[in-house]
C-alpha atoms as a PDB file:
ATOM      1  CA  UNK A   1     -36.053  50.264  37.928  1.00  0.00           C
ATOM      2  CA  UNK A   2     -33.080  48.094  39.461  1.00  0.00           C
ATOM      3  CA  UNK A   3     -29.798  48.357  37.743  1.00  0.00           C
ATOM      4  CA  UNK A   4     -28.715  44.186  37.130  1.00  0.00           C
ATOM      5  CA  UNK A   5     -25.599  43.191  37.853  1.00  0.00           C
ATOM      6  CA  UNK A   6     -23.655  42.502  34.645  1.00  0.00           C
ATOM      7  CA  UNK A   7     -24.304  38.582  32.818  1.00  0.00           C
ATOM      8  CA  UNK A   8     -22.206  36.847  30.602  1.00  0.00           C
ATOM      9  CA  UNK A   9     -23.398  38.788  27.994  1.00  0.00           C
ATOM     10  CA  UNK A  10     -21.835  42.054  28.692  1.00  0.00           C
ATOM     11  CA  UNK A  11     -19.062  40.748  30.989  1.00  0.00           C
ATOM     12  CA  UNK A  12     -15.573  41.090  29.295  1.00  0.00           C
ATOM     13  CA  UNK A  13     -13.526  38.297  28.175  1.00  0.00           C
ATOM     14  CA  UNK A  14     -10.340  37.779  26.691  1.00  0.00           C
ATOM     15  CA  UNK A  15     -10.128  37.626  23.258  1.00  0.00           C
ATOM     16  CA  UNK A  16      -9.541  34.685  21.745  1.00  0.00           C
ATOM     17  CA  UNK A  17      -6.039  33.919  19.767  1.00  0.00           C
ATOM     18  CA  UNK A  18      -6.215  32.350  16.543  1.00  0.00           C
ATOM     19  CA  UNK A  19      -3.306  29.296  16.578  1.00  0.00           C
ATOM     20  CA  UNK A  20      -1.421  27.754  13.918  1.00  0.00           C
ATOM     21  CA  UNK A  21       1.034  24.721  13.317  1.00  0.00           C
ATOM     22  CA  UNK A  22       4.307  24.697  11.979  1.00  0.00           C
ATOM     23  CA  UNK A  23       4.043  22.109   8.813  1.00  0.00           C
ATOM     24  CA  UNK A  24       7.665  21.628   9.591  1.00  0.00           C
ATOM     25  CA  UNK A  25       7.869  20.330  13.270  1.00  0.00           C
ATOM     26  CA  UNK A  26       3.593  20.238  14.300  1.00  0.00           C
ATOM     27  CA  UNK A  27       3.837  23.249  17.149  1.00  0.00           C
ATOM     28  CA  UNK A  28       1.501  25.068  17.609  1.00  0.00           C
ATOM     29  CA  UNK A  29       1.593  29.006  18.502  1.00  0.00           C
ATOM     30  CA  UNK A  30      -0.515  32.102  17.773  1.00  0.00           C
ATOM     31  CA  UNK A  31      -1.299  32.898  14.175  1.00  0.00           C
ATOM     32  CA  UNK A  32       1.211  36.629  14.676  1.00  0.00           C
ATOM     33  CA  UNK A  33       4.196  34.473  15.676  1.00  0.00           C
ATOM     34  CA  UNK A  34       4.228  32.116  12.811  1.00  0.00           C
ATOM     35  CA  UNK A  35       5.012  33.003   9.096  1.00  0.00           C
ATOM     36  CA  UNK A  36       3.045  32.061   6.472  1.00  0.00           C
ATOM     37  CA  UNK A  37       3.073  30.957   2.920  1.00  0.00           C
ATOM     38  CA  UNK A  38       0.632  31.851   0.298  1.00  0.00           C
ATOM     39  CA  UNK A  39      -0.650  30.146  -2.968  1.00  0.00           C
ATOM     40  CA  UNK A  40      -1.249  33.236  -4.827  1.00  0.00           C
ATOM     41  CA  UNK A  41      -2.036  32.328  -7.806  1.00  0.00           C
ATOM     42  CA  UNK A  42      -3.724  29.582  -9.685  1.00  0.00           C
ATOM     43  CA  UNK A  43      -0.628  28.093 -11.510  1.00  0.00           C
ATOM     44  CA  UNK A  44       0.835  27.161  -7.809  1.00  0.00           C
ATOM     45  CA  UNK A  45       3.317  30.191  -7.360  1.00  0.00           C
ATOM     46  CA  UNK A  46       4.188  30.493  -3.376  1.00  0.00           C
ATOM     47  CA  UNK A  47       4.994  33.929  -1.933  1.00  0.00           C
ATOM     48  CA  UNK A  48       5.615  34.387   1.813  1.00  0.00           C
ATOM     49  CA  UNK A  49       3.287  36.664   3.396  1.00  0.00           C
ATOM     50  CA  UNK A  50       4.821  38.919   6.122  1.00  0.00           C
ATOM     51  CA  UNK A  51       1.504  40.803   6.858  1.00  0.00           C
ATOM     52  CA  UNK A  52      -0.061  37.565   7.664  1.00  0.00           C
ATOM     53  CA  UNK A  53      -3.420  38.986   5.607  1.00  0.00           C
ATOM     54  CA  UNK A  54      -3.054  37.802   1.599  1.00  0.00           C
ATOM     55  CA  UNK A  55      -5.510  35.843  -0.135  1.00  0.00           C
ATOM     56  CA  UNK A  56      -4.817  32.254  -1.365  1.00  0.00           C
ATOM     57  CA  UNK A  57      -4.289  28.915   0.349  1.00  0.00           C
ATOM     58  CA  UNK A  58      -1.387  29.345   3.351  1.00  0.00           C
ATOM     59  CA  UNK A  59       0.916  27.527   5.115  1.00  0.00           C
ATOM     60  CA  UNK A  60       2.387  28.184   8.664  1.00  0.00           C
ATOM     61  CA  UNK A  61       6.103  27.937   9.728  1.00  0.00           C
ATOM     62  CA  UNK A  62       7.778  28.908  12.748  1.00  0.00           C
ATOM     63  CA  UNK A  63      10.748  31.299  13.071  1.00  0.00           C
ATOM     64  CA  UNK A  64      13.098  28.439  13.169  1.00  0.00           C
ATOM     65  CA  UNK A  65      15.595  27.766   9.792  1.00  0.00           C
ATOM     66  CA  UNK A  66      15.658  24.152  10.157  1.00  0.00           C
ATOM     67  CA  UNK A  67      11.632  24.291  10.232  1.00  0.00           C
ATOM     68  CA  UNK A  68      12.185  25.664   6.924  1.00  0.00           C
ATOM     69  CA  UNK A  69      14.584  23.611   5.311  1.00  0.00           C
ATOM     70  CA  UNK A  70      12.821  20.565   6.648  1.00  0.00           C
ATOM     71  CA  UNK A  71       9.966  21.637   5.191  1.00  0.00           C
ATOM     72  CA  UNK A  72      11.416  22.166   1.485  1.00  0.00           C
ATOM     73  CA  UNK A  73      13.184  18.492   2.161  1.00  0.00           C
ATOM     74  CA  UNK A  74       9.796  16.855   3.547  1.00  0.00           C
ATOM     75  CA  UNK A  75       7.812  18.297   0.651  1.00  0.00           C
ATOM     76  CA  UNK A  76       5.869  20.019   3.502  1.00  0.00           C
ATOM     77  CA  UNK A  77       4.601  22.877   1.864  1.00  0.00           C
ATOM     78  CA  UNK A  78       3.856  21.660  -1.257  1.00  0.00           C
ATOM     79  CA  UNK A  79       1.548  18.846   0.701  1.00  0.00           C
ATOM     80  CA  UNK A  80       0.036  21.750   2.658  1.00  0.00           C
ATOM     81  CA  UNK A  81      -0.349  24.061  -0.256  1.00  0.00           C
ATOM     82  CA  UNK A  82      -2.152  21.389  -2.061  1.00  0.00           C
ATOM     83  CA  UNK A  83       0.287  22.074  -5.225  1.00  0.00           C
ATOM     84  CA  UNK A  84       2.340  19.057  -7.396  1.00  0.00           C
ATOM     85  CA  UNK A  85       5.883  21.122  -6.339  1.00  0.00           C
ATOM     86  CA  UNK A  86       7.223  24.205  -5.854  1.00  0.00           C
ATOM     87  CA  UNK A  87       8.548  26.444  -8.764  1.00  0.00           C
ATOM     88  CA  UNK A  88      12.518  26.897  -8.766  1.00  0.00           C
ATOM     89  CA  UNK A  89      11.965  30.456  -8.385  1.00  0.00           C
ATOM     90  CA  UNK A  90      10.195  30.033  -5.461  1.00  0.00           C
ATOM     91  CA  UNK A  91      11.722  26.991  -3.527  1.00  0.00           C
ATOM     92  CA  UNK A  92      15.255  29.925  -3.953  1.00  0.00           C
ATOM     93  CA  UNK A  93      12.960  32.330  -2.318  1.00  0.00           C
ATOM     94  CA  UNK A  94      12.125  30.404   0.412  1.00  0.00           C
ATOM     95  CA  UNK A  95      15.774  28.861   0.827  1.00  0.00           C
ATOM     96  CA  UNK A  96      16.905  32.655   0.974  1.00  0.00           C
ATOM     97  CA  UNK A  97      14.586  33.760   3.630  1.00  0.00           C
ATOM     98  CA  UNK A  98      15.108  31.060   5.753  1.00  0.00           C
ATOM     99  CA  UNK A  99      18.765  32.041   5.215  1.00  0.00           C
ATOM    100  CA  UNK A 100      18.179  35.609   6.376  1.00  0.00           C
ATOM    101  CA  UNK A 101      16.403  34.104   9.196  1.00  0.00           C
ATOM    102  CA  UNK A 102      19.659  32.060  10.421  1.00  0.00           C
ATOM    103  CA  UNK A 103      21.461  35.570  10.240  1.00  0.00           C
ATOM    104  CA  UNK A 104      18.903  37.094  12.782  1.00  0.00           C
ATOM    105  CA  UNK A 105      19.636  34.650  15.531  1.00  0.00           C
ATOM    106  CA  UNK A 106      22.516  34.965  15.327  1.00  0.00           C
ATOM    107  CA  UNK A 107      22.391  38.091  15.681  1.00  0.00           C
ATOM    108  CA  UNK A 108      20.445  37.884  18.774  1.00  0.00           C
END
């Protein structure tokens, strides 16, 4: 019997990247680059989620601080979360990181 040469079936393609937007400023870039925010829980608590992997409704935005504080400003998240607002506790949180993320370019 003839060996076939190989179809579309078993040829090797690249893999596909999932892609995200930014809730902040609408770009678009592959799911790993963003960061995304989690509603955990069912009483609207928001946690960021650096592993990219935790259950709950999410939220993408991009590496850049004034994404961030545009988004707490433009109610953003809590339009994307589907929640009424974000807890104190939480909107700190997120003011904090995106502090820590000025401090990294910066650094850079």
């Amino acid at each position: 019997m003839a060996k076939t040469a190989p179809g579309p079936a078993t040829a090797s393609r690249p893999r596909r990247v999932p892609q995200r937007t930014c809730v902040a400023c609408r770009s678009s870039d592959a799911k790993r680059v963003l960061i995304r925010l989690v509603r955990a829980t069912a009483d609207g608590r928001v946690v960021i989620d650096t592993t990219g992997k935790q259950a709950g409704r999410g939220a993408y935005l991009c590496h850049n601080p004034e994404c961030w504080n545009t988004a707490l400003q433009r109610r953003s998240l809590e339009r994307a979360l589907r929640i009424e607002r974000l807890h104190p506790d939480d909107r700190t949180q997120i003011k904090q990181f995106a502090q820590q993320l000025e401090g990294t370019m910066v650094d850079e």
